[in-house]
Protein backbone atom coordinates (compact mmCIF):
# COMPACT_ATOMS: atom_id res chain seq x y z
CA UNK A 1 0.00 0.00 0.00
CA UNK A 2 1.04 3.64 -0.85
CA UNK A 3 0.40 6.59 1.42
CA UNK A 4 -0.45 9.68 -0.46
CA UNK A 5 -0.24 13.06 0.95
CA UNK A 6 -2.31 16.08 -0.52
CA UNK A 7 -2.80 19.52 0.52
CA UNK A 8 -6.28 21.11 -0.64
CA UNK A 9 -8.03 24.44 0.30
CA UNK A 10 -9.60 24.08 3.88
CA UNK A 11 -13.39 24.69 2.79
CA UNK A 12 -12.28 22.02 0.04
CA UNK A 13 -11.27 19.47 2.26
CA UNK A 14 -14.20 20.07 5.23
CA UNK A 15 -16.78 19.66 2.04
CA UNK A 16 -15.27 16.65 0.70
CA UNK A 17 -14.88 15.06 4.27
CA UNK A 18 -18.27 15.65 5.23
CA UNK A 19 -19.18 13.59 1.69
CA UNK A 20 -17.26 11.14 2.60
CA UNK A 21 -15.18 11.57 -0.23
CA UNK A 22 -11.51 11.81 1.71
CA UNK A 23 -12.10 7.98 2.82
CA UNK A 24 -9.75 5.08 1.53
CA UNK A 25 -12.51 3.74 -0.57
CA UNK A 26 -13.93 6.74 -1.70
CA UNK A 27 -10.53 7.23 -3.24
CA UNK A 28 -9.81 4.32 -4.41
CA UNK A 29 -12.69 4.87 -6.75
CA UNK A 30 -12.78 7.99 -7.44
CA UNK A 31 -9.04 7.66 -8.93
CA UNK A 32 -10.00 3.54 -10.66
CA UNK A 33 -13.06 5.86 -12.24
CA UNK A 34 -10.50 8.94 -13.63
CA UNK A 35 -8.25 6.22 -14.83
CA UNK A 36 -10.83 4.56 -16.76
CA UNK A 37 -12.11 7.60 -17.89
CA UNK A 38 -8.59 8.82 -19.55
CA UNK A 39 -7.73 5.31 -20.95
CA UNK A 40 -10.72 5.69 -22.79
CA UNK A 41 -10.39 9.11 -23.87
CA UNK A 42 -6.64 7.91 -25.49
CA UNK A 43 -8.43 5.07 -26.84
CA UNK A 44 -10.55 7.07 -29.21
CA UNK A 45 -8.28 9.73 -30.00
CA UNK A 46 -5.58 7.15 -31.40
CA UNK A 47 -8.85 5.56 -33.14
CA UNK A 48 -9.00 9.31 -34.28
CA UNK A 49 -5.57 9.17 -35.52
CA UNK A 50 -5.74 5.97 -36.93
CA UNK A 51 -9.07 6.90 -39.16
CA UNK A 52 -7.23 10.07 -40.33
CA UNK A 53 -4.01 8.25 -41.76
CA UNK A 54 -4.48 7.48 -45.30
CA UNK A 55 -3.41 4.20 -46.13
CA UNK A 56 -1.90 2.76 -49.47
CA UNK A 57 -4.44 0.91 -51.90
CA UNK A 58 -4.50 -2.96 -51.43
CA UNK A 59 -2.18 -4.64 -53.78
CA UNK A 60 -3.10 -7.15 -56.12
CA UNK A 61 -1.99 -10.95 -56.30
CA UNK A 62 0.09 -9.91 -58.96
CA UNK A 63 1.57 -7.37 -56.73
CA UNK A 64 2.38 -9.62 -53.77
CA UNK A 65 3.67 -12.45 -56.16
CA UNK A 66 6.07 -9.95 -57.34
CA UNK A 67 6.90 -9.04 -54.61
CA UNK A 68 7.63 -12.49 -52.80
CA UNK A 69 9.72 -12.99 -56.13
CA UNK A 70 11.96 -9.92 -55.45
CA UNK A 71 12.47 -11.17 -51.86
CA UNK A 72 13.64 -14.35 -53.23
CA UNK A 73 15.93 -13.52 -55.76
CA UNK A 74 17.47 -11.31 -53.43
CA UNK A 75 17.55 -14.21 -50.66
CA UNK A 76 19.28 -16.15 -53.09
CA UNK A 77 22.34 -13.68 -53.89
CA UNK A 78 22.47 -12.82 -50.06
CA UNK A 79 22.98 -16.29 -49.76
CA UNK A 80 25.43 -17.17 -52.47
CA UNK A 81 27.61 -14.26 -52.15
């Protein structure tokens, strides 16, 4: 367990005690519930990010086939030379 120390305004402090909002609990939530609440918030802005990154149109069959014959060939002289 962690002790945290914080130093609030008096009227502050007297309000939240008398909600009950200073107990171990109380916190406890309170900070699980912020947490949450963030994690989410950087969830959807990278899904923002993500939706405004254009990406590069599909390739073909053709395409990859070249490509996986490219990486070959050059396998192959890697490997004899």
């Amino acid at each position: 367990m962690t002790t945290v120390q914080i130093t609030l305004p008096d009227q502050l402090a007297q309000e939240a005690q008398r909600a009950g909002l200073l107990s171990q609990a109380a916190m406890e939530k309170l900070l699980r519930d912020q947490l949450q609440l963030r994690h989410r918030d950087e969830f959807f802005a990278a899904m923002e990010r993500m939706a405004q990154v254009t990406e590069p149109a599909a390739m073909t069959l053709e395409e990859v086939a070249e490509e996986i014959r490219v990486m070959r060939i050059n396998r192959r002289a890697k490997a004899s030379g």
